[in-house]
N, C-alpha and C. Protein backbone atom coordinates (compact mmCIF):
# COMPACT_ATOMS: atom_id res chain seq x y z
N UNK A 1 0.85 -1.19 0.00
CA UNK A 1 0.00 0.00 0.00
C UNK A 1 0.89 1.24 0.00
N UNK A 2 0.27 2.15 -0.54
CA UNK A 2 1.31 3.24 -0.96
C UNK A 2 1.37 4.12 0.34
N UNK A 3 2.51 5.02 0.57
CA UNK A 3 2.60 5.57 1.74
C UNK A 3 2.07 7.09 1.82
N UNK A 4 1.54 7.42 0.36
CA UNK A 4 0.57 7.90 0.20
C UNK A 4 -0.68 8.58 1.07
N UNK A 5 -1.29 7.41 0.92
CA UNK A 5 -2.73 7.42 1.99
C UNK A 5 -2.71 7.95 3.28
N UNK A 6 -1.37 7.76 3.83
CA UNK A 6 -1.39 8.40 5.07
C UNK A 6 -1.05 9.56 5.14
N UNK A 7 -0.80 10.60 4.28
CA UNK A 7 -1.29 11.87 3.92
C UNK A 7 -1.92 12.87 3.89
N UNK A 8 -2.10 14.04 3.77
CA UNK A 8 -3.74 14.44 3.90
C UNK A 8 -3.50 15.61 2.82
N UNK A 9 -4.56 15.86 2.15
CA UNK A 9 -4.41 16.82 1.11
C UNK A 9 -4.58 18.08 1.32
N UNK A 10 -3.34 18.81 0.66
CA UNK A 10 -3.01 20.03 1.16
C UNK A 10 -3.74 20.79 -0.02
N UNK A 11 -4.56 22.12 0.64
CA UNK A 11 -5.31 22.70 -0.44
C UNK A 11 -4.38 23.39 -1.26
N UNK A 12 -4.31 24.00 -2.41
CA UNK A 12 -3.74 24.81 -2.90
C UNK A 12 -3.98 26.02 -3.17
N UNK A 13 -2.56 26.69 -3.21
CA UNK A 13 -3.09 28.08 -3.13
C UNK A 13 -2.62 28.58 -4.32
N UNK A 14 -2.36 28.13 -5.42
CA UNK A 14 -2.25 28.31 -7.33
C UNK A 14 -1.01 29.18 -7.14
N UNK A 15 -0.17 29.00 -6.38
CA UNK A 15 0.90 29.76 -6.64
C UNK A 15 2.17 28.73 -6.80
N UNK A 16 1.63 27.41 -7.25
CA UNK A 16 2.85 26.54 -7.68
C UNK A 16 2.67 25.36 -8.96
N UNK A 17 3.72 25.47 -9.38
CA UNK A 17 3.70 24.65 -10.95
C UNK A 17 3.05 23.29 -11.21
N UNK A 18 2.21 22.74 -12.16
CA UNK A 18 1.77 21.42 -12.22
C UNK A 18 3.18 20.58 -12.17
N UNK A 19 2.57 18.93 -11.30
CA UNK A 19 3.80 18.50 -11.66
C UNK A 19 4.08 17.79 -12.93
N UNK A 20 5.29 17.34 -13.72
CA UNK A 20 5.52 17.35 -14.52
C UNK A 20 7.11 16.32 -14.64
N UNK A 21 7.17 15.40 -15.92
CA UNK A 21 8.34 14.86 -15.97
C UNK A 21 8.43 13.45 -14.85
N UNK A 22 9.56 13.57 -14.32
CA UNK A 22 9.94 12.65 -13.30
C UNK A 22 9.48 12.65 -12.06
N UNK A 23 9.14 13.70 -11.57
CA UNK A 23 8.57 14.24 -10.38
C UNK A 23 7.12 13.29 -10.07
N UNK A 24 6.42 13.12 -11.90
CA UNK A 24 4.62 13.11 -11.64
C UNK A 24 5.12 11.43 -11.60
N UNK A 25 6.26 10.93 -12.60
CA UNK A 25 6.17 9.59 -12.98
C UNK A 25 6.56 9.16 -11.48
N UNK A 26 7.10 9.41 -10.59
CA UNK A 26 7.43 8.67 -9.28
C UNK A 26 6.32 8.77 -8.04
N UNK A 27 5.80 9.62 -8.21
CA UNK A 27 4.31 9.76 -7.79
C UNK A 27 3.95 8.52 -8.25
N UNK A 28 3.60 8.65 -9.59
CA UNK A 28 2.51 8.30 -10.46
C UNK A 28 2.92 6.36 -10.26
N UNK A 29 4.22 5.81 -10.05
CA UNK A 29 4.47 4.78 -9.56
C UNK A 29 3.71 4.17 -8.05
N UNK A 30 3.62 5.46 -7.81
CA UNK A 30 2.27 4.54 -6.04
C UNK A 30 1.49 4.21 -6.12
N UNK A 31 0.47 4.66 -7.25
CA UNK A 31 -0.67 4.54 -7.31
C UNK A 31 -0.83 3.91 -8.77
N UNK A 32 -0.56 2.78 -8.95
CA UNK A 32 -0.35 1.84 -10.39
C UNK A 32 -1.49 1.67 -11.35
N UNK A 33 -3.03 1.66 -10.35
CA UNK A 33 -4.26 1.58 -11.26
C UNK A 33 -4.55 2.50 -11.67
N UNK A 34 -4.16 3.66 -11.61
CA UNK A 34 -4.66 5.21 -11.86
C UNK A 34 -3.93 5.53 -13.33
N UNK A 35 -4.41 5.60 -14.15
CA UNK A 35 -3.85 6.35 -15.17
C UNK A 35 -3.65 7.74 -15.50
N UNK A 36 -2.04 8.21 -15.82
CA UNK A 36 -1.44 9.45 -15.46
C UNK A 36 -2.50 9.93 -17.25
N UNK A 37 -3.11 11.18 -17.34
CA UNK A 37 -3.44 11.37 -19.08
C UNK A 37 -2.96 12.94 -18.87
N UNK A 38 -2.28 12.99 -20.07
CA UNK A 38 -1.51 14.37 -20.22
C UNK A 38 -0.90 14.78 -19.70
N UNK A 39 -0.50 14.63 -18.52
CA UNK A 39 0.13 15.35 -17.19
C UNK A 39 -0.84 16.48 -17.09
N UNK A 40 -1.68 15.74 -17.07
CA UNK A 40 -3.31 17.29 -16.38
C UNK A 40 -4.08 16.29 -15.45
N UNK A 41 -4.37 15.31 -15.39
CA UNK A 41 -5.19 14.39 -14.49
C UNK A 41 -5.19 12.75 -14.14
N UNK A 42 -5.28 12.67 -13.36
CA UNK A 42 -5.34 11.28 -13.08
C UNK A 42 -6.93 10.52 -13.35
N UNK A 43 -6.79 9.08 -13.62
CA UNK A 43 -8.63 8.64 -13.77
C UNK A 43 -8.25 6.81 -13.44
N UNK A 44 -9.43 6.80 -12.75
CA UNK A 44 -9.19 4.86 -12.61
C UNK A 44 -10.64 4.55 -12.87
N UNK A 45 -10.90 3.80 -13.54
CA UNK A 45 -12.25 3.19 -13.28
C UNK A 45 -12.34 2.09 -13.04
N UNK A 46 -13.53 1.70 -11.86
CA UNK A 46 -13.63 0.58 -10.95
C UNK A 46 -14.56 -0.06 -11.32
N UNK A 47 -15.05 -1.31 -11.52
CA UNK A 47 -16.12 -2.18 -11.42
C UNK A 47 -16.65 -3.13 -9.99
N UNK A 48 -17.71 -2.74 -10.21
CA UNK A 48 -18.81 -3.85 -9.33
C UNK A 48 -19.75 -4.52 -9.43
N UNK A 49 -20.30 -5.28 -8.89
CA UNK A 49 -21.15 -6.19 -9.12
C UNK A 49 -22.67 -5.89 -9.40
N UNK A 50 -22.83 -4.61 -9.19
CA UNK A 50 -24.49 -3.98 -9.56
C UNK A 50 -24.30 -2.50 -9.33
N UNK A 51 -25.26 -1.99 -9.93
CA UNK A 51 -25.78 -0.24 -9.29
C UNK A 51 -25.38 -0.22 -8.12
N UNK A 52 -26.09 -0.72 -7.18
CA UNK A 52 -26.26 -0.36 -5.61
C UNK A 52 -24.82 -0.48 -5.41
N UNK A 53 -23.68 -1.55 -5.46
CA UNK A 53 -22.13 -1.44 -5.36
C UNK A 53 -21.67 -0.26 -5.73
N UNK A 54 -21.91 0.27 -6.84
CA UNK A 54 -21.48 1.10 -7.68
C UNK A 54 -21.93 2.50 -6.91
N UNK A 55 -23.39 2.83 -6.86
CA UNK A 55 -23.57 3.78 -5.73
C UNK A 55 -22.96 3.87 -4.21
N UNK A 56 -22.65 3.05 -3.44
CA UNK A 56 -21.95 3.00 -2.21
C UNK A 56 -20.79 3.18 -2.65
N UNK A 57 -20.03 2.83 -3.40
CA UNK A 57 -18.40 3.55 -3.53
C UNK A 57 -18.44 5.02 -3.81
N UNK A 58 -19.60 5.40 -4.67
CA UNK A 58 -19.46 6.74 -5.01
C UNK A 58 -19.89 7.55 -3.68
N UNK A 59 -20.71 6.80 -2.86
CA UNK A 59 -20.81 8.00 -1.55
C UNK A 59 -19.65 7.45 -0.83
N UNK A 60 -19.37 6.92 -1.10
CA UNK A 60 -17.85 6.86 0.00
C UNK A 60 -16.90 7.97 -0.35
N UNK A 61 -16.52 7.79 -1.49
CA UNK A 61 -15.62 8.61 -2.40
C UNK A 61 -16.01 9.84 -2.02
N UNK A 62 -17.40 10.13 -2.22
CA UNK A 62 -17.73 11.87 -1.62
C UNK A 62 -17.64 12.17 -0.41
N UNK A 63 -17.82 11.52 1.07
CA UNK A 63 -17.51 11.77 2.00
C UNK A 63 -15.75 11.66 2.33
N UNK A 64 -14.81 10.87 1.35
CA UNK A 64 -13.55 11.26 1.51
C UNK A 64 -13.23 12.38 0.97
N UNK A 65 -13.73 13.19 -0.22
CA UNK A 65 -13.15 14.20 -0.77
C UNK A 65 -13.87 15.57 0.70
N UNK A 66 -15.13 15.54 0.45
CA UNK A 66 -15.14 16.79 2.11
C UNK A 66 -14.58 16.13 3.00
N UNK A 67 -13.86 15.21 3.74
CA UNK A 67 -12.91 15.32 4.36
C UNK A 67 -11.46 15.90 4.00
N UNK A 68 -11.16 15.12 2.88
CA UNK A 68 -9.66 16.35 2.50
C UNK A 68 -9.84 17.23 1.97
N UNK A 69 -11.18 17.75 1.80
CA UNK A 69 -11.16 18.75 0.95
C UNK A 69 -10.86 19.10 -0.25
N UNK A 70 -10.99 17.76 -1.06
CA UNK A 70 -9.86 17.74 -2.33
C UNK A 70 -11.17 16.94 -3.16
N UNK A 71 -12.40 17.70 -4.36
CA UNK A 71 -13.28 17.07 -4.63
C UNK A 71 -12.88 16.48 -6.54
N UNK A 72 -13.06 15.31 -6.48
CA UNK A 72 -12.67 15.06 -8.21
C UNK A 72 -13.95 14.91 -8.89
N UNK A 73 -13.68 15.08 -9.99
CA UNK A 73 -15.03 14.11 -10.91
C UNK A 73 -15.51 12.56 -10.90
N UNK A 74 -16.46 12.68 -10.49
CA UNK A 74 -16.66 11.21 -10.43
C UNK A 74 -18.16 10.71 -11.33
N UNK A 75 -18.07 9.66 -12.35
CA UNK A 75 -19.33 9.36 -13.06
C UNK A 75 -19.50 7.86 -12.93
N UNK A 76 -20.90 7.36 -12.50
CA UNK A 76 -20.88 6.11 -12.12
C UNK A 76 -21.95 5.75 -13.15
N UNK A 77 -22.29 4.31 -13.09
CA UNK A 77 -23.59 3.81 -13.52
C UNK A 77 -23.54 2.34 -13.06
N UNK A 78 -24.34 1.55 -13.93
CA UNK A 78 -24.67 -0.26 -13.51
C UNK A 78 -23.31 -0.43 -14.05
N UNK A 79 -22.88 -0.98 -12.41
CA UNK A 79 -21.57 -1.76 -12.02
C UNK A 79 -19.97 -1.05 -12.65
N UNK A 80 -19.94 0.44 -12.63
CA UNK A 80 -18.67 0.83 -12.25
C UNK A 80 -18.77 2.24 -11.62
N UNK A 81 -17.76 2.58 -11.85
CA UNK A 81 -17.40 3.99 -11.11
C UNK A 81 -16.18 4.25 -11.94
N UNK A 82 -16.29 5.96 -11.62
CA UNK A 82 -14.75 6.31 -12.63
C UNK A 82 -14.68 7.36 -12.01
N UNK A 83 -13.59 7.94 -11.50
CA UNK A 83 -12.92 8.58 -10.75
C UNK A 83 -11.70 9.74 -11.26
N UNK A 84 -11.82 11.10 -11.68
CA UNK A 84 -10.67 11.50 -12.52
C UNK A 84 -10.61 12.73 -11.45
N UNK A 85 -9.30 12.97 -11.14
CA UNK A 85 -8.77 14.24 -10.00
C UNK A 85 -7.88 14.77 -10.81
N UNK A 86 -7.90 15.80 -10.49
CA UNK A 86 -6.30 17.15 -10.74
C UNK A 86 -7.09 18.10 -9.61
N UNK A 87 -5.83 19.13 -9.95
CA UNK A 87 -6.07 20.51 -8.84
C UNK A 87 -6.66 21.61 -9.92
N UNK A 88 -7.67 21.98 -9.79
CA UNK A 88 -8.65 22.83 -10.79
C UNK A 88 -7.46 24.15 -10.30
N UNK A 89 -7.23 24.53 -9.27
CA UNK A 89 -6.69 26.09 -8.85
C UNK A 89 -5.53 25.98 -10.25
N UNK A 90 -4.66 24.75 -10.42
CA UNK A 90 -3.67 25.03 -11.57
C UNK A 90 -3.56 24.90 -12.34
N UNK A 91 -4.84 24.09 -12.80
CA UNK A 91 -4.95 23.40 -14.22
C UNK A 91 -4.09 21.83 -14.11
N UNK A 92 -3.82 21.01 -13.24
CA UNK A 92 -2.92 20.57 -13.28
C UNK A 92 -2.63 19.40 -12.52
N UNK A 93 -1.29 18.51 -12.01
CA UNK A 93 -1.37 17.45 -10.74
C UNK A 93 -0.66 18.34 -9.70
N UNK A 94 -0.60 17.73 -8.70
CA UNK A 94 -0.11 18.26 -7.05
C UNK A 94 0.07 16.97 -6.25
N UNK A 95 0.65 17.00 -5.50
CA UNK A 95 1.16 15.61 -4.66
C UNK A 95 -0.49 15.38 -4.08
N UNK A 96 -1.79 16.46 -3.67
CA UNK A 96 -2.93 16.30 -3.27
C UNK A 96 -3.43 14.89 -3.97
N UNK A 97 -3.16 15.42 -5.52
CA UNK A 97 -4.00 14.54 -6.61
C UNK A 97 -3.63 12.98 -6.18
N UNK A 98 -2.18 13.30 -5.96
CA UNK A 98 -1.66 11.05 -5.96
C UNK A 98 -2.54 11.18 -4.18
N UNK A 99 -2.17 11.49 -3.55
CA UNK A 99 -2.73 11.54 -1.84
C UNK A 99 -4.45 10.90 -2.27
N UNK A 100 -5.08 11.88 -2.60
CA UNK A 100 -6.50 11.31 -3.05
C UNK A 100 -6.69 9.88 -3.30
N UNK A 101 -6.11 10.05 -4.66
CA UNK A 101 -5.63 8.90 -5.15
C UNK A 101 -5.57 7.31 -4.28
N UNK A 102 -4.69 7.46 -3.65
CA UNK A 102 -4.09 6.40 -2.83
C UNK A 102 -5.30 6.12 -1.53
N UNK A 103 -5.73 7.10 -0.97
CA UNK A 103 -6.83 7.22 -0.98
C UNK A 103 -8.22 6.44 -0.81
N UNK A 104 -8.32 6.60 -2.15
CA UNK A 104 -9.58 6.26 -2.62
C UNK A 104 -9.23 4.88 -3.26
N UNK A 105 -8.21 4.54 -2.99
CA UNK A 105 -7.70 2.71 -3.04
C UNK A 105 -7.89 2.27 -2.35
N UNK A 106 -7.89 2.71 -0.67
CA UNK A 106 -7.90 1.89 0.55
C UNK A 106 -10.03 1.98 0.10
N UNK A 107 -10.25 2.51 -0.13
CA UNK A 107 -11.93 2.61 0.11
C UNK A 107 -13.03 0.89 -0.18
């Protein structure tokens, strides 16, 4: 489990650079199911066994993001969920985004 999770996401205050290069790829190594797209966002999509599965992860997922304060896109339907984060303040990733991330793995 990534060391990640034990983390907590720091809000941002848009006064620092997306990450980028080597920086995002060693991040981006903790969290293996998440796919890095563009170096603008991260996205995993999950499967389950029905709607109702599929709805209980997504309220989970929302009561973790108002806890860190860190809210992503999330679109569900019969039997998955999909999950895509960046930091809207930069257009961009932030160590927040993998933190989430890792995250919303233990869930």
């Amino acid at each position: 489990m990534s060391e990640l999770a034990n983390k907590t996401c720091v809000p941002c205050r848009g006064d620092v650079p997306p990450l980028k290069g080597d920086e995002l790829s060693g991040l981006a190594a903790q969290v293996p199911e998440w796919e890095v797209v563009e170096e603008h966002h991260l996205r995993r999509r999950f499967r389950f066994k029905n709607f109702r599965e599929a709805l209980g992860f997504v309220n989970s997922v929302g009561e973790l993001a108002e806890e860190q304060g860190h809210h992503p896109d999330v679109s569900f339907g019969w039997g998955y969920a999909e999950v895509t984060v960046w930091t809207h303040k930069i257009n961009g990733l932030t160590e927040s985004d993998f933190v989430f991330a890792a995250k919303v793995d233990r869930l």
